[in-house]
ModelCIF file with pLDDT and N, C-alpha, C, O atoms, coordinates in Angstrom:
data_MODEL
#
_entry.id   MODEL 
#
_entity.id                         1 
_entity.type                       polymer 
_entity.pdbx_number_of_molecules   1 
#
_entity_poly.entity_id                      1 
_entity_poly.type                           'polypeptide(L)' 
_entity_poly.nstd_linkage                   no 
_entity_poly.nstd_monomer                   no 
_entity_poly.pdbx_seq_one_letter_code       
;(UNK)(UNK)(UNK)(UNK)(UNK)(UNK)(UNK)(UNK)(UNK)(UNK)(UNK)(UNK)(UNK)(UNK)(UNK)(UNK)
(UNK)(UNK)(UNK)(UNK)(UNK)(UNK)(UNK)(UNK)(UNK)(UNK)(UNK)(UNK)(UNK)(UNK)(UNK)(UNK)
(UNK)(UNK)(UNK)(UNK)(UNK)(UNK)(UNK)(UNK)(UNK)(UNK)
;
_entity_poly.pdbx_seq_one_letter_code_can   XXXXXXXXXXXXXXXXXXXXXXXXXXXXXXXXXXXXXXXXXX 
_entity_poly.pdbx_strand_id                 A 
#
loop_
_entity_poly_seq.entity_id 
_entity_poly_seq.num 
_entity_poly_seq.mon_id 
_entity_poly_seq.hetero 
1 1  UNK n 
1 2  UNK n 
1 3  UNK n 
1 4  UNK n 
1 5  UNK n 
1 6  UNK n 
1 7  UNK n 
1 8  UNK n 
1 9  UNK n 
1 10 UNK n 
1 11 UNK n 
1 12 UNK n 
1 13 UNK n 
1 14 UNK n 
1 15 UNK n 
1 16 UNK n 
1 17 UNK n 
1 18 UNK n 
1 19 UNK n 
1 20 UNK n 
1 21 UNK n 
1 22 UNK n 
1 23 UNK n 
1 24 UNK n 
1 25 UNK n 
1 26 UNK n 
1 27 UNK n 
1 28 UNK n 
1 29 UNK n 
1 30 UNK n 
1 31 UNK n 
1 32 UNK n 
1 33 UNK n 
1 34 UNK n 
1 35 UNK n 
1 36 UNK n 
1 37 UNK n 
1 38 UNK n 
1 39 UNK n 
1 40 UNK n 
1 41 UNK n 
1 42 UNK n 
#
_struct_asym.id          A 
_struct_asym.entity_id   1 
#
loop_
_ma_qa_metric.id 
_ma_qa_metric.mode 
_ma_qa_metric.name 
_ma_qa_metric.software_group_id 
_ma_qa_metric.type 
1 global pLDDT . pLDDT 
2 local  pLDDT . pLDDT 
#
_ma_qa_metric_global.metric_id      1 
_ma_qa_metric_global.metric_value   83.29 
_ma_qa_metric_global.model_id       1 
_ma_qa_metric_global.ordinal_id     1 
#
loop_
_ma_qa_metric_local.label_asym_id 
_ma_qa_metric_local.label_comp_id 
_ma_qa_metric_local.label_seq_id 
_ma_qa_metric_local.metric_id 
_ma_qa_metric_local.metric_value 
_ma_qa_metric_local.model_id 
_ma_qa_metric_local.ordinal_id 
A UNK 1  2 91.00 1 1  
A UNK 2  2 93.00 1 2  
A UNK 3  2 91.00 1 3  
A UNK 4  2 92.00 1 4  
A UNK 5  2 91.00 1 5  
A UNK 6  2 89.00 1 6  
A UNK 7  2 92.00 1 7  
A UNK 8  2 94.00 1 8  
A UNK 9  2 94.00 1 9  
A UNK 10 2 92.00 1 10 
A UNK 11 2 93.00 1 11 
A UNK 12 2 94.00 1 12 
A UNK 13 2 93.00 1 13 
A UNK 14 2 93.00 1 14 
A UNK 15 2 92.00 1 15 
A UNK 16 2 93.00 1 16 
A UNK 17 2 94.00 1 17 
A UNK 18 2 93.00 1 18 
A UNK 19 2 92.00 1 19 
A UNK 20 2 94.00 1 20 
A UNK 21 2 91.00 1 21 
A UNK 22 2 90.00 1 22 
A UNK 23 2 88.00 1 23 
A UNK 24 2 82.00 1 24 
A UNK 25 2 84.00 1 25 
A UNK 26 2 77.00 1 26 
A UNK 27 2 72.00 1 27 
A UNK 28 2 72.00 1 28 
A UNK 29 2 76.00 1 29 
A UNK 30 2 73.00 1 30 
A UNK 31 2 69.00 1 31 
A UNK 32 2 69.00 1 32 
A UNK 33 2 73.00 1 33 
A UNK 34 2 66.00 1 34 
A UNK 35 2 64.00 1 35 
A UNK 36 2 69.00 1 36 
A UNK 37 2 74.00 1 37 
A UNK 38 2 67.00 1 38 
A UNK 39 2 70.00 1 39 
A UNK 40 2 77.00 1 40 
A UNK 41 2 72.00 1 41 
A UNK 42 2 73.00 1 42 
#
loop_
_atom_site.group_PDB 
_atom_site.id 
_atom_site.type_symbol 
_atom_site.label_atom_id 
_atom_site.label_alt_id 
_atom_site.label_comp_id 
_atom_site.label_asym_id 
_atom_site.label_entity_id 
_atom_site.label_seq_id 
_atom_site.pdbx_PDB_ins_code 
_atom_site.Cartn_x 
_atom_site.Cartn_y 
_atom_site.Cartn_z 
_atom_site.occupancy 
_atom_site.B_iso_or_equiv 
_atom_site.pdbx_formal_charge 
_atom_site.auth_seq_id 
_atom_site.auth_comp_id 
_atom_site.auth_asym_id 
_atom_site.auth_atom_id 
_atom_site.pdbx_PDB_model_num 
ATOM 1   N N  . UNK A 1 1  ? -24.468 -32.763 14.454 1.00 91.00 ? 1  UNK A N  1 
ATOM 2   C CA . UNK A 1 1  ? -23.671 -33.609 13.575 1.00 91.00 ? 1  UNK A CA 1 
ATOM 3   C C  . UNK A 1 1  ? -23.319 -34.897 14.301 1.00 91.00 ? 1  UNK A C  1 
ATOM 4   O O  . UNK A 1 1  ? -22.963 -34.797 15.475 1.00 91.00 ? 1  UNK A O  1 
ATOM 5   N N  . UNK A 1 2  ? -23.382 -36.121 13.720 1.00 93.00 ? 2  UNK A N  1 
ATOM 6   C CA . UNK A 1 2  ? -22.984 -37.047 13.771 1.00 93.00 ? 2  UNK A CA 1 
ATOM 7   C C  . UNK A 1 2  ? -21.454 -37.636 14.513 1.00 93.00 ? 2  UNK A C  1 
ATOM 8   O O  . UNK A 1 2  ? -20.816 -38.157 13.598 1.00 93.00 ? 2  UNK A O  1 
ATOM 9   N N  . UNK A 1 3  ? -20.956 -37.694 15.349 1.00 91.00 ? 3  UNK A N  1 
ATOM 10  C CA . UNK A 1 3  ? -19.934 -37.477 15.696 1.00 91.00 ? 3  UNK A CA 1 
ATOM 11  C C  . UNK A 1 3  ? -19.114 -39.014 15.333 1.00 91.00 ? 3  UNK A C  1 
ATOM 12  O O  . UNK A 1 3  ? -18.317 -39.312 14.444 1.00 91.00 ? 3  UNK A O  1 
ATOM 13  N N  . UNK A 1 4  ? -19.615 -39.664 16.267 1.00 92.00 ? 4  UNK A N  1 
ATOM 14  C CA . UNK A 1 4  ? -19.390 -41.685 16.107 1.00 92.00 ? 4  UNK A CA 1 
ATOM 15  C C  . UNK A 1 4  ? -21.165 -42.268 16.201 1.00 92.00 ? 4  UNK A C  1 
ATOM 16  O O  . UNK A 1 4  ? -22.174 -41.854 16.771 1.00 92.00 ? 4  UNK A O  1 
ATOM 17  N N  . UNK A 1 5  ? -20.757 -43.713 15.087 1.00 91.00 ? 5  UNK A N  1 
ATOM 18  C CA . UNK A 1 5  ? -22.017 -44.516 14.884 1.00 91.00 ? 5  UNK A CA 1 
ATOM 19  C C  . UNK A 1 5  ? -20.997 -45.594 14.362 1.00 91.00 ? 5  UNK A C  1 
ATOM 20  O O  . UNK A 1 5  ? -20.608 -45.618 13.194 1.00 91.00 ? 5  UNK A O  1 
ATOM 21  N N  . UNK A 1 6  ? -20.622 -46.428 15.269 1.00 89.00 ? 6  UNK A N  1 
ATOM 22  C CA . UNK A 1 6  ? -19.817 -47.685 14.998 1.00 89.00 ? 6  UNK A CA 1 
ATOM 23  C C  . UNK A 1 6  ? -20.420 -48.728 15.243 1.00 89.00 ? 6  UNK A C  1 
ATOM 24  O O  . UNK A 1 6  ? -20.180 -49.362 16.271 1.00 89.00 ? 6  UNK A O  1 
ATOM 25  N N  . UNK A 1 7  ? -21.221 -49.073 14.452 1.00 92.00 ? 7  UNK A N  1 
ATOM 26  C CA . UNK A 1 7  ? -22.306 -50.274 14.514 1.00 92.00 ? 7  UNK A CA 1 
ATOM 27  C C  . UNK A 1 7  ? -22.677 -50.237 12.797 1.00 92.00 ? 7  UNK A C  1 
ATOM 28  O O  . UNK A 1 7  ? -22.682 -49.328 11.968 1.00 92.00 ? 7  UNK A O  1 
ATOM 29  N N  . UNK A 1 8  ? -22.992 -51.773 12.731 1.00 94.00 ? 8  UNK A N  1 
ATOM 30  C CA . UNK A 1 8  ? -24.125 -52.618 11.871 1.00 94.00 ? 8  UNK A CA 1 
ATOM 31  C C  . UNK A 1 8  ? -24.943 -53.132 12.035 1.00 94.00 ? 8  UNK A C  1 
ATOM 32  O O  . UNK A 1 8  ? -25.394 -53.631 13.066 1.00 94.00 ? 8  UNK A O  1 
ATOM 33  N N  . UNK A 1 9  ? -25.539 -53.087 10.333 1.00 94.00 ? 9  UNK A N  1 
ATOM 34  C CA . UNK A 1 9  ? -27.127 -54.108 10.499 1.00 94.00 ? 9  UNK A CA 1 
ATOM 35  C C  . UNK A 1 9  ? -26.288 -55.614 10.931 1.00 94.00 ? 9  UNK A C  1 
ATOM 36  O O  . UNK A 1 9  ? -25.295 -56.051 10.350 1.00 94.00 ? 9  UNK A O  1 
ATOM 37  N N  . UNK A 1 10 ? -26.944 -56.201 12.026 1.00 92.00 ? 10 UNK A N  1 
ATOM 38  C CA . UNK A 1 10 ? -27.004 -57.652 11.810 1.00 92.00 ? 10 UNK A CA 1 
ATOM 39  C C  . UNK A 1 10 ? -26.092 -58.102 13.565 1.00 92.00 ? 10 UNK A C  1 
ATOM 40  O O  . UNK A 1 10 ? -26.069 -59.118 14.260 1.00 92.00 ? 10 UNK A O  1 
ATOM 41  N N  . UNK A 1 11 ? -25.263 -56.286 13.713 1.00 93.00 ? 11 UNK A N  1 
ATOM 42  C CA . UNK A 1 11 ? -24.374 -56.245 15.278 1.00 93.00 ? 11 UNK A CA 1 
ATOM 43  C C  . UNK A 1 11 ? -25.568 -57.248 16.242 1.00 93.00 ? 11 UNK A C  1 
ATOM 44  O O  . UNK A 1 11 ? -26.615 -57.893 16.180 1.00 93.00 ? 11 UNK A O  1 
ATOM 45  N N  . UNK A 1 12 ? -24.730 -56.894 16.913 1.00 94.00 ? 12 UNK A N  1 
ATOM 46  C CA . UNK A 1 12 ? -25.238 -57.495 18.789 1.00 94.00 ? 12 UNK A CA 1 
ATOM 47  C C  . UNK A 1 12 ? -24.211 -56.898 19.801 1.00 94.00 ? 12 UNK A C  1 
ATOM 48  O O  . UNK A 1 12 ? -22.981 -56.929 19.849 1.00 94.00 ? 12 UNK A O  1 
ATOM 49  N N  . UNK A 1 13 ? -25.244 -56.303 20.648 1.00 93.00 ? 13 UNK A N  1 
ATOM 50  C CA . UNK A 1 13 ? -24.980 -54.920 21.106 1.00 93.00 ? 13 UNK A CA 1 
ATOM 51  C C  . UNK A 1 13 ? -25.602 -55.694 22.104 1.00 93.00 ? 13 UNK A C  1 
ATOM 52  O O  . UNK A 1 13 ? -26.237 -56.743 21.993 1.00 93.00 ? 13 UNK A O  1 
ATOM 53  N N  . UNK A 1 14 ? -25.212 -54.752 23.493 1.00 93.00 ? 14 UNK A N  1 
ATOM 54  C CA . UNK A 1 14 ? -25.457 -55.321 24.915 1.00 93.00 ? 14 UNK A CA 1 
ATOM 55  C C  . UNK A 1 14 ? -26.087 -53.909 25.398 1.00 93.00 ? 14 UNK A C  1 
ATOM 56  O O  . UNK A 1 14 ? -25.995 -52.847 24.783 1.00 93.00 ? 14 UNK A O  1 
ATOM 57  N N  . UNK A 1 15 ? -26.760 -54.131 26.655 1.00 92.00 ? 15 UNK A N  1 
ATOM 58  C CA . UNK A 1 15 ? -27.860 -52.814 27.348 1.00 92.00 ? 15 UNK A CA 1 
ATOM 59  C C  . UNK A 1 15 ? -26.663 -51.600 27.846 1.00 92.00 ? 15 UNK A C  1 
ATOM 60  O O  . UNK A 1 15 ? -25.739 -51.757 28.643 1.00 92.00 ? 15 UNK A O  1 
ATOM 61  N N  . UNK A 1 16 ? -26.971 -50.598 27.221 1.00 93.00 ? 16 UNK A N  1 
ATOM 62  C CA . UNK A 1 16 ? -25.630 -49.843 28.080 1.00 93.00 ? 16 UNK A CA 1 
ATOM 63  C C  . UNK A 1 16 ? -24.637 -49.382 27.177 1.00 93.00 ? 16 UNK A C  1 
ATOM 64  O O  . UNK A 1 16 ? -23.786 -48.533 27.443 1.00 93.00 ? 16 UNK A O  1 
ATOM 65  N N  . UNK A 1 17 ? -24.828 -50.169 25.752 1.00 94.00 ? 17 UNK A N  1 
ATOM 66  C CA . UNK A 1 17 ? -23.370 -49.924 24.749 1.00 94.00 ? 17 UNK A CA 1 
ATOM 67  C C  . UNK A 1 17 ? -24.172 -48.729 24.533 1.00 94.00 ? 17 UNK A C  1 
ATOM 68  O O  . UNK A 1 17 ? -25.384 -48.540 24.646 1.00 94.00 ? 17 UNK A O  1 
ATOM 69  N N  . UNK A 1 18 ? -23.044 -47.836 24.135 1.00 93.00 ? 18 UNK A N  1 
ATOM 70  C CA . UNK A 1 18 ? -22.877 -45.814 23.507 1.00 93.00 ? 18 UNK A CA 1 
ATOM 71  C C  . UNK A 1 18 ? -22.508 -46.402 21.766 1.00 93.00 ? 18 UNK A C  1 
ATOM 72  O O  . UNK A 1 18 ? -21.484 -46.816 21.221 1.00 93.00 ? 18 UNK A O  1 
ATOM 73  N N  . UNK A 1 19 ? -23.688 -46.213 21.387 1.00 92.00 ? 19 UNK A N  1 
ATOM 74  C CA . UNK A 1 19 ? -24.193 -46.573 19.828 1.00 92.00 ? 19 UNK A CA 1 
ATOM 75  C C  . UNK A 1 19 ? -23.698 -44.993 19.139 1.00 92.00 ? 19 UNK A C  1 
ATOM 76  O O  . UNK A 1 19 ? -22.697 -44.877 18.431 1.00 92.00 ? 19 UNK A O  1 
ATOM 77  N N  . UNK A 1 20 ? -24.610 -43.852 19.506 1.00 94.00 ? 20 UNK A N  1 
ATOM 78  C CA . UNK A 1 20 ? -24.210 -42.699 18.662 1.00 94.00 ? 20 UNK A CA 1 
ATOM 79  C C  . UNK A 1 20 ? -24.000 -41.568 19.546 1.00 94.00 ? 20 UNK A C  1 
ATOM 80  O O  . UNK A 1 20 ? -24.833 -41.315 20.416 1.00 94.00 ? 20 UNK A O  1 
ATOM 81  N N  . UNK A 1 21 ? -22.762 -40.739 19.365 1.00 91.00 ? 21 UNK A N  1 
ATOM 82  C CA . UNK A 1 21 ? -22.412 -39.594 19.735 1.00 91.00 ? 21 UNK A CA 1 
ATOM 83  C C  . UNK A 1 21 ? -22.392 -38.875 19.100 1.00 91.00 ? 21 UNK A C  1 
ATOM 84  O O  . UNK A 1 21 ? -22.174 -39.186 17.929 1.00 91.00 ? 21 UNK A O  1 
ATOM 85  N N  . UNK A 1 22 ? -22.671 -37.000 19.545 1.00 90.00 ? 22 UNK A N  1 
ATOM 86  C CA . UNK A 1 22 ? -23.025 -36.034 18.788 1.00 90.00 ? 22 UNK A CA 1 
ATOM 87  C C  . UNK A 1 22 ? -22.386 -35.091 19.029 1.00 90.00 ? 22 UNK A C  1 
ATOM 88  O O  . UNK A 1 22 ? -22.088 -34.937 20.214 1.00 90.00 ? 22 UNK A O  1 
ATOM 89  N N  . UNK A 1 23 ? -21.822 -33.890 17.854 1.00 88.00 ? 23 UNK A N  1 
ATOM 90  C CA . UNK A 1 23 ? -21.076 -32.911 17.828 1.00 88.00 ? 23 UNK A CA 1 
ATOM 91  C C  . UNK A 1 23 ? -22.357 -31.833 18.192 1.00 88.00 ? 23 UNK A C  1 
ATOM 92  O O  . UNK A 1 23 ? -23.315 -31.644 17.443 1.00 88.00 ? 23 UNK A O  1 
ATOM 93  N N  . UNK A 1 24 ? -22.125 -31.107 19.652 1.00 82.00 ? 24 UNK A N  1 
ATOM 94  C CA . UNK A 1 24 ? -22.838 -30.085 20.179 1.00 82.00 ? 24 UNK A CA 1 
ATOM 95  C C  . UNK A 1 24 ? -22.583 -28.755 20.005 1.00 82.00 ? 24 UNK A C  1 
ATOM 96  O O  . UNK A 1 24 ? -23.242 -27.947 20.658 1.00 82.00 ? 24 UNK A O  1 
ATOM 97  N N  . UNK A 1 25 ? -21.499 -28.275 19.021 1.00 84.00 ? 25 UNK A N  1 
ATOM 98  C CA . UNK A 1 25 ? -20.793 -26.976 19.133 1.00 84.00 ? 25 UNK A CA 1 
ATOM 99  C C  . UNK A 1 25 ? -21.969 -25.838 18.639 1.00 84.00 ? 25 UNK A C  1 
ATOM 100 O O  . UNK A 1 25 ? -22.196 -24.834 19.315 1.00 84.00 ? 25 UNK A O  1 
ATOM 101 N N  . UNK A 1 26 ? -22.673 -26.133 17.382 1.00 77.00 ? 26 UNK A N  1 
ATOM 102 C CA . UNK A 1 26 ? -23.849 -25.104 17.012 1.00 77.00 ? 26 UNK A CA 1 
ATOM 103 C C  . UNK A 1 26 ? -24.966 -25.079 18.063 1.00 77.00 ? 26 UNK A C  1 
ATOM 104 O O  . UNK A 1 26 ? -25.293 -24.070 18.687 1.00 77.00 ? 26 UNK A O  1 
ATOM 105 N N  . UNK A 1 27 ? -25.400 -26.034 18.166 1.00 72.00 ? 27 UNK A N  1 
ATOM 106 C CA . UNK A 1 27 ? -26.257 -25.735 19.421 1.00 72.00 ? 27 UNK A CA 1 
ATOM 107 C C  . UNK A 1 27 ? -25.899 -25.413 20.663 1.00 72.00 ? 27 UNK A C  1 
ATOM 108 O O  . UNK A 1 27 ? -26.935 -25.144 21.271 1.00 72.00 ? 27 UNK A O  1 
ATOM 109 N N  . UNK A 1 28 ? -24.885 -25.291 21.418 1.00 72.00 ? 28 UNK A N  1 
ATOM 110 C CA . UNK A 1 28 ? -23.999 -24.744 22.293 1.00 72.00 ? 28 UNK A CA 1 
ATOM 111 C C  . UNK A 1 28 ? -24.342 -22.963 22.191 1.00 72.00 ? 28 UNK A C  1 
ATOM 112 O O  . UNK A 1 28 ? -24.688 -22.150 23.049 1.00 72.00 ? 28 UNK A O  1 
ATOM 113 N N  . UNK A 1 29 ? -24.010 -22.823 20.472 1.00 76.00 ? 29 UNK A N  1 
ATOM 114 C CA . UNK A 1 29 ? -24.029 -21.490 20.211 1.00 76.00 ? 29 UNK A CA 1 
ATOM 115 C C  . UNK A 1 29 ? -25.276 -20.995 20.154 1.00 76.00 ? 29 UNK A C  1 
ATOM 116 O O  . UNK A 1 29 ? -25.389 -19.780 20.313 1.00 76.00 ? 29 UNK A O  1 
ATOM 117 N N  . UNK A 1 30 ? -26.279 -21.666 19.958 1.00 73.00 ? 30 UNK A N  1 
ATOM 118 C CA . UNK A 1 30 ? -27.698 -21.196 19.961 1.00 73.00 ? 30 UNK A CA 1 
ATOM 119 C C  . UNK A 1 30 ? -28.068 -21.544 21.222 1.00 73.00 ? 30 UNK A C  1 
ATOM 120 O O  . UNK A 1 30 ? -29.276 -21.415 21.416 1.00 73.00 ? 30 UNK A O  1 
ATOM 121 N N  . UNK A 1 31 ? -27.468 -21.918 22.090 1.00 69.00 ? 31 UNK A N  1 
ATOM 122 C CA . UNK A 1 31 ? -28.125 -21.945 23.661 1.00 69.00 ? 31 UNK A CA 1 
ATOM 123 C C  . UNK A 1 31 ? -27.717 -20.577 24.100 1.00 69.00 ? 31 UNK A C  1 
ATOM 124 O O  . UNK A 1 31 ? -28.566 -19.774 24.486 1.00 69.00 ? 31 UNK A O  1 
ATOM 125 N N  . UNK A 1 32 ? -26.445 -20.285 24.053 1.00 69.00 ? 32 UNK A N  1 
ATOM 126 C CA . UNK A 1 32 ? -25.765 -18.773 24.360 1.00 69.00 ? 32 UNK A CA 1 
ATOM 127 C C  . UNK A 1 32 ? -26.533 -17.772 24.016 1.00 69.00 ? 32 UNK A C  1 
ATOM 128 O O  . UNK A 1 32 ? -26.709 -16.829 24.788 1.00 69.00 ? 32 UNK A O  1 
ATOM 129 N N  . UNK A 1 33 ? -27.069 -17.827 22.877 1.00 73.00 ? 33 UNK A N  1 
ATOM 130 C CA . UNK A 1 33 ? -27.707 -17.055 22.172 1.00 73.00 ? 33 UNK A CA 1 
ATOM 131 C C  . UNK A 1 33 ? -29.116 -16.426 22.359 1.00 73.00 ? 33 UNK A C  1 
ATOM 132 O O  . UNK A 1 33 ? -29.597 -15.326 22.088 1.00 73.00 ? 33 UNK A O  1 
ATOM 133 N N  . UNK A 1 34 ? -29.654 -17.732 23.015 1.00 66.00 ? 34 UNK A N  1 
ATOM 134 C CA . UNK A 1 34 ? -30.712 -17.735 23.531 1.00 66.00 ? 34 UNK A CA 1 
ATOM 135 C C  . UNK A 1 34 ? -30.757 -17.575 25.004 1.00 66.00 ? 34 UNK A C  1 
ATOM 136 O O  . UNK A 1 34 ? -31.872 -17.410 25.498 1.00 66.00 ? 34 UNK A O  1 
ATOM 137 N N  . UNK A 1 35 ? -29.633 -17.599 25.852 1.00 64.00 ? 35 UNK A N  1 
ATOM 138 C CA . UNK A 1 35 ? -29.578 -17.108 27.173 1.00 64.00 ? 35 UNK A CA 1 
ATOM 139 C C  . UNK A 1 35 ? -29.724 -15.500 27.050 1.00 64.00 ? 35 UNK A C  1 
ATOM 140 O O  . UNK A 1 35 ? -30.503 -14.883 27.777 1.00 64.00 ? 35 UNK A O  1 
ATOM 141 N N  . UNK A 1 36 ? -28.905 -14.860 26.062 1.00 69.00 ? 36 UNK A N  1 
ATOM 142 C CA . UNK A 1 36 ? -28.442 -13.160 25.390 1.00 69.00 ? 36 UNK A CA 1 
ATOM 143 C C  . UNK A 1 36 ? -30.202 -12.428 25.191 1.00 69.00 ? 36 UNK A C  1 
ATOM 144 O O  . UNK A 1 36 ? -30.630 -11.372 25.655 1.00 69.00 ? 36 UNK A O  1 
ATOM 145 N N  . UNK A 1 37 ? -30.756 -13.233 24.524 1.00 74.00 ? 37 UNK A N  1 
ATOM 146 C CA . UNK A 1 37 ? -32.101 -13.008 24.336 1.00 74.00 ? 37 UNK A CA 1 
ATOM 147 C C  . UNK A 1 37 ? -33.243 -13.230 25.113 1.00 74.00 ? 37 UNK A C  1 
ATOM 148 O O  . UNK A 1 37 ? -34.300 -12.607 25.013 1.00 74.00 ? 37 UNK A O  1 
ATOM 149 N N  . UNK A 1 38 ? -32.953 -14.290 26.021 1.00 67.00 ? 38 UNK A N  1 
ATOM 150 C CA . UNK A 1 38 ? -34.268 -14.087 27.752 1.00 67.00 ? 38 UNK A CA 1 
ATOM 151 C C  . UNK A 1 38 ? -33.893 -12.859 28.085 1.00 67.00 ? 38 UNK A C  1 
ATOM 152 O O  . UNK A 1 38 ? -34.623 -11.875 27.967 1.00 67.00 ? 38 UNK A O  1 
ATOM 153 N N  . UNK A 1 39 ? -32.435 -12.841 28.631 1.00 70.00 ? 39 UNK A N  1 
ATOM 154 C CA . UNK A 1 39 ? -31.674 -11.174 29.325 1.00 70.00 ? 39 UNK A CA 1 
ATOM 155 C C  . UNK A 1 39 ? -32.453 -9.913  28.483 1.00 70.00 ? 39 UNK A C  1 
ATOM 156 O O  . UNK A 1 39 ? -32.978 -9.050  29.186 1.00 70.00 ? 39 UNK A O  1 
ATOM 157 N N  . UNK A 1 40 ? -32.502 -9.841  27.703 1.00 77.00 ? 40 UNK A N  1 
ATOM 158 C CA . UNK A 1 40 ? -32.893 -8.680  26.732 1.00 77.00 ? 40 UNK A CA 1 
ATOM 159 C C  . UNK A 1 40 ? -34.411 -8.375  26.755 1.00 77.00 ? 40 UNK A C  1 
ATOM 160 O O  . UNK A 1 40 ? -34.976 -7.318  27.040 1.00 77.00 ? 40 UNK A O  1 
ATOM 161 N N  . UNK A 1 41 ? -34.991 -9.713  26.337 1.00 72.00 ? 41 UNK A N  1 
ATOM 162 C CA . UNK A 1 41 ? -36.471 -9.334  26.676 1.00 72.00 ? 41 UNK A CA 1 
ATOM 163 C C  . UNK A 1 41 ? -36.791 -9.242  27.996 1.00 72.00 ? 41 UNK A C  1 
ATOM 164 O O  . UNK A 1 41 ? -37.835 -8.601  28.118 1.00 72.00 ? 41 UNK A O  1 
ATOM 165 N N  . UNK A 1 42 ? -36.339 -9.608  29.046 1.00 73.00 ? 42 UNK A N  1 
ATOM 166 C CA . UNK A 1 42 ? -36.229 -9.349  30.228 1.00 73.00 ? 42 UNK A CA 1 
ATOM 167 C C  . UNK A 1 42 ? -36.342 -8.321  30.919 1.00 73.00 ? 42 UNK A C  1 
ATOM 168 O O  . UNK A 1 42 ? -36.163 -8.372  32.136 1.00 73.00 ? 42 UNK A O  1 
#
C-alpha cells in the first residue's frame, strides 16, 4: 500500500528527494510465513 506520494505533474524534484513510501505490514506477514515454510520443508 501506498503510504506517502507528495508530488505533481509539472514538480521539480532534486536527486535524493523520497517521492513514494510504502506500507510493508502484509508482506512482513508473508515473509514470516515463508521463513515457517523453508523450516518445514526442511
Amino acid at each position: 500500500t501506498v503510504k506517502t506520494a507528495d508530488f505533481q505533474v509539472g514538480d521539480l524534484v532534486k536527486a535524493g528527494d523520497k517521492l513514494v513510501e510504502f506500507n510493508l505490514d502484509d508482506l512482513e506477514a508473508q515473509n514470516q510465513k515463508a521463513e515457517l515454510t523453508v523450516k518445514a520443508n526442511s
